[in-house]
C-alpha atoms as a PDB file:
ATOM      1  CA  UNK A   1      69.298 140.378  93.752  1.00  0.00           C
ATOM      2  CA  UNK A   2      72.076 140.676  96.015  1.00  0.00           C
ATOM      3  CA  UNK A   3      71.057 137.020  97.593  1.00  0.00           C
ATOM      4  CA  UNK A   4      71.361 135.435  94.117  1.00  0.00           C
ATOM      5  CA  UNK A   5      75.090 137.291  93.543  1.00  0.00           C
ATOM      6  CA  UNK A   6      76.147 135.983  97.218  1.00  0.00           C
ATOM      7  CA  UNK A   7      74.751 132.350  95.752  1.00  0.00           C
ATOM      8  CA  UNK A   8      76.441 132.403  92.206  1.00  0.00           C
ATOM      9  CA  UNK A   9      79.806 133.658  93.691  1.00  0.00           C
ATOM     10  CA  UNK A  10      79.481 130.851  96.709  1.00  0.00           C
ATOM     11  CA  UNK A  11      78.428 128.503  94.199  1.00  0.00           C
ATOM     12  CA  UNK A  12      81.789 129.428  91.761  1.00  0.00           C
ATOM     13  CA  UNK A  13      83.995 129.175  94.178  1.00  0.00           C
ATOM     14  CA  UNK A  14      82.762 125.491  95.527  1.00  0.00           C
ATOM     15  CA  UNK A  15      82.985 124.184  92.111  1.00  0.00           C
ATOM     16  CA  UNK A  16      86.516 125.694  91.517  1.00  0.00           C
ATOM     17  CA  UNK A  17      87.363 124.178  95.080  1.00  0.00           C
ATOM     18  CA  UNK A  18      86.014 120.718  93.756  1.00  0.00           C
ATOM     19  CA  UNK A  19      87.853 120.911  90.212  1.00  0.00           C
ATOM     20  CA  UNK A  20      91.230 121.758  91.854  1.00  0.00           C
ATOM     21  CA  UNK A  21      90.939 118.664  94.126  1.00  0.00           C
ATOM     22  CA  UNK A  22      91.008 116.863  91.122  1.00  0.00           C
ATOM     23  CA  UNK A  23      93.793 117.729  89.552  1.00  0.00           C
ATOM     24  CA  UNK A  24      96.582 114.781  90.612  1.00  0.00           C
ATOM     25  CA  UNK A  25      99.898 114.731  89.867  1.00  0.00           C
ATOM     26  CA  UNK A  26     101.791 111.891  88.101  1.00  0.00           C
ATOM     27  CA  UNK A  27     103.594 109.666  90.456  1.00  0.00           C
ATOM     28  CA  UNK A  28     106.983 108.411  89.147  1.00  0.00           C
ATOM     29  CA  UNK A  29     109.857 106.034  90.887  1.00  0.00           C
ATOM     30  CA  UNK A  30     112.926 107.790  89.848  1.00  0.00           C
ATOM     31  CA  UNK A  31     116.251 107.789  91.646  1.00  0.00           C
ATOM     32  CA  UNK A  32     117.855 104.584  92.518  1.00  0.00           C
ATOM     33  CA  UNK A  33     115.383 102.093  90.753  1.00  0.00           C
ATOM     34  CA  UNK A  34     114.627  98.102  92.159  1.00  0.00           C
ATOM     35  CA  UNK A  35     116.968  97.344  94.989  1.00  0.00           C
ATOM     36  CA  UNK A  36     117.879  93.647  94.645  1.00  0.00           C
ATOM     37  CA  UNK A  37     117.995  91.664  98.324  1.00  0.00           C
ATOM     38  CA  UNK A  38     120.535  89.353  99.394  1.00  0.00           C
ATOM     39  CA  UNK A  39     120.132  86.172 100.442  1.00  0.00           C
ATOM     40  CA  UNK A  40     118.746  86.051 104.197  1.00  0.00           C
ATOM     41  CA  UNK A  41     121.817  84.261 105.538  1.00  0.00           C
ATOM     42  CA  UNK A  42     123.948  87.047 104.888  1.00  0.00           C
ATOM     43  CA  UNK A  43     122.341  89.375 107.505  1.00  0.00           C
ATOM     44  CA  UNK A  44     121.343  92.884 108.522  1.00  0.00           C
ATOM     45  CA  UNK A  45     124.975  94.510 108.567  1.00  0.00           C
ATOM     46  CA  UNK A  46     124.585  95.122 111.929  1.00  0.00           C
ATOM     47  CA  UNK A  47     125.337  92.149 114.640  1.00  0.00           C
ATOM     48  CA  UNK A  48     123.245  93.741 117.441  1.00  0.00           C
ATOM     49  CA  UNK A  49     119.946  91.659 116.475  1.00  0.00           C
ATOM     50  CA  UNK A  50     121.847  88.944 115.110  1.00  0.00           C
ATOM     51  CA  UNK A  51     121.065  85.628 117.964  1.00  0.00           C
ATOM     52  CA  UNK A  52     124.075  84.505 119.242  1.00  0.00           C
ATOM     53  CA  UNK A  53     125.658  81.645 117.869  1.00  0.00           C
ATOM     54  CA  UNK A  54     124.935  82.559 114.369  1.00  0.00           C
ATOM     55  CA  UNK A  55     127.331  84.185 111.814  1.00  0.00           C
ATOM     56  CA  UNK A  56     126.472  86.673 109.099  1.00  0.00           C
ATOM     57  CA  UNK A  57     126.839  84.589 105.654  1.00  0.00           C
ATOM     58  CA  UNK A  58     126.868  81.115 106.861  1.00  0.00           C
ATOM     59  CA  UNK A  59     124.239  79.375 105.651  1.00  0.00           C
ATOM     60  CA  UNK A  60     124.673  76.308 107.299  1.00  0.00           C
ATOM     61  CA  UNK A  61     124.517  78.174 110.723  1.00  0.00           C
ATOM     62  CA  UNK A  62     121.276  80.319 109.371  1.00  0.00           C
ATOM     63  CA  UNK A  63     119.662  77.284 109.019  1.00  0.00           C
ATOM     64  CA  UNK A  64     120.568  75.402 112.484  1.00  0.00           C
ATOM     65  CA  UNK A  65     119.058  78.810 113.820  1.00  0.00           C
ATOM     66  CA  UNK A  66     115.974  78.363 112.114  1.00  0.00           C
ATOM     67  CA  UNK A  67     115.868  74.536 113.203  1.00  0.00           C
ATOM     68  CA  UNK A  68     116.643  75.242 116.998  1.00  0.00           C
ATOM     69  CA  UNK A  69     114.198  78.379 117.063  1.00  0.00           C
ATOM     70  CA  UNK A  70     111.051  76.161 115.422  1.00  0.00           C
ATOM     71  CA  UNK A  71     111.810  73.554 117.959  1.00  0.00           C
ATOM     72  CA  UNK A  72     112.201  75.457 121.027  1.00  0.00           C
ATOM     73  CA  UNK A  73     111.130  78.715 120.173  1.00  0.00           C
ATOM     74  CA  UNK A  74     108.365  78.893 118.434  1.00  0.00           C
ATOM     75  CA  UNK A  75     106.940  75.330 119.557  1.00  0.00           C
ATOM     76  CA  UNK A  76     104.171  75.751 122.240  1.00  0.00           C
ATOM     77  CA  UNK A  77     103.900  71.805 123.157  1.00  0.00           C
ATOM     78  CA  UNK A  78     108.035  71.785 123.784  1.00  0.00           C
ATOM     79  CA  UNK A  79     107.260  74.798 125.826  1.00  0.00           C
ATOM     80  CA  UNK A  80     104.145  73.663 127.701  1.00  0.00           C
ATOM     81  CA  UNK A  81     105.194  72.075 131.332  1.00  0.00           C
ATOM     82  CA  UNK A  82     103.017  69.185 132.735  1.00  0.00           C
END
């Protein structure tokens, strides 16, 4: 008798352990809403990662970056010495 009590009450308290697990609370986005990006010539805000050379919000300059940095950089065959 006092084996099937020590059962039932481990038994109750597994399954009340398993229903509160399931229990999940709704997830909602509030506070500032979408965040719209600039365009990525305008830069970080900060100049200390900026490569020098480039200005924040010149496109024109952006884009020579990203020309010089494909060729060079990024470009194992310019990079490769016979």
């Amino acid at each position: 008798m006092m084996v099937s009590r020590f059962f039932l009450s481990t038994a109750l308290a597994l399954s009340a352990l398993a229903l509160a697990a399931c229990g999940e609370q709704p997830q909602e986005m509030t506070g500032q809403g979408i965040k719209q990006d600039n365009a990525p010539y305008q830069g970080v805000g900060s100049s200390q990662y900026a490569q020098g050379g480039w200005k924040p919000g010149d496109r024109s300059s952006w884009e020579q970056q990203l020309k010089t940095r494909a060729q060079y950089g990024q470009n194992d065959y310019t990079r490769m010495s016979n």
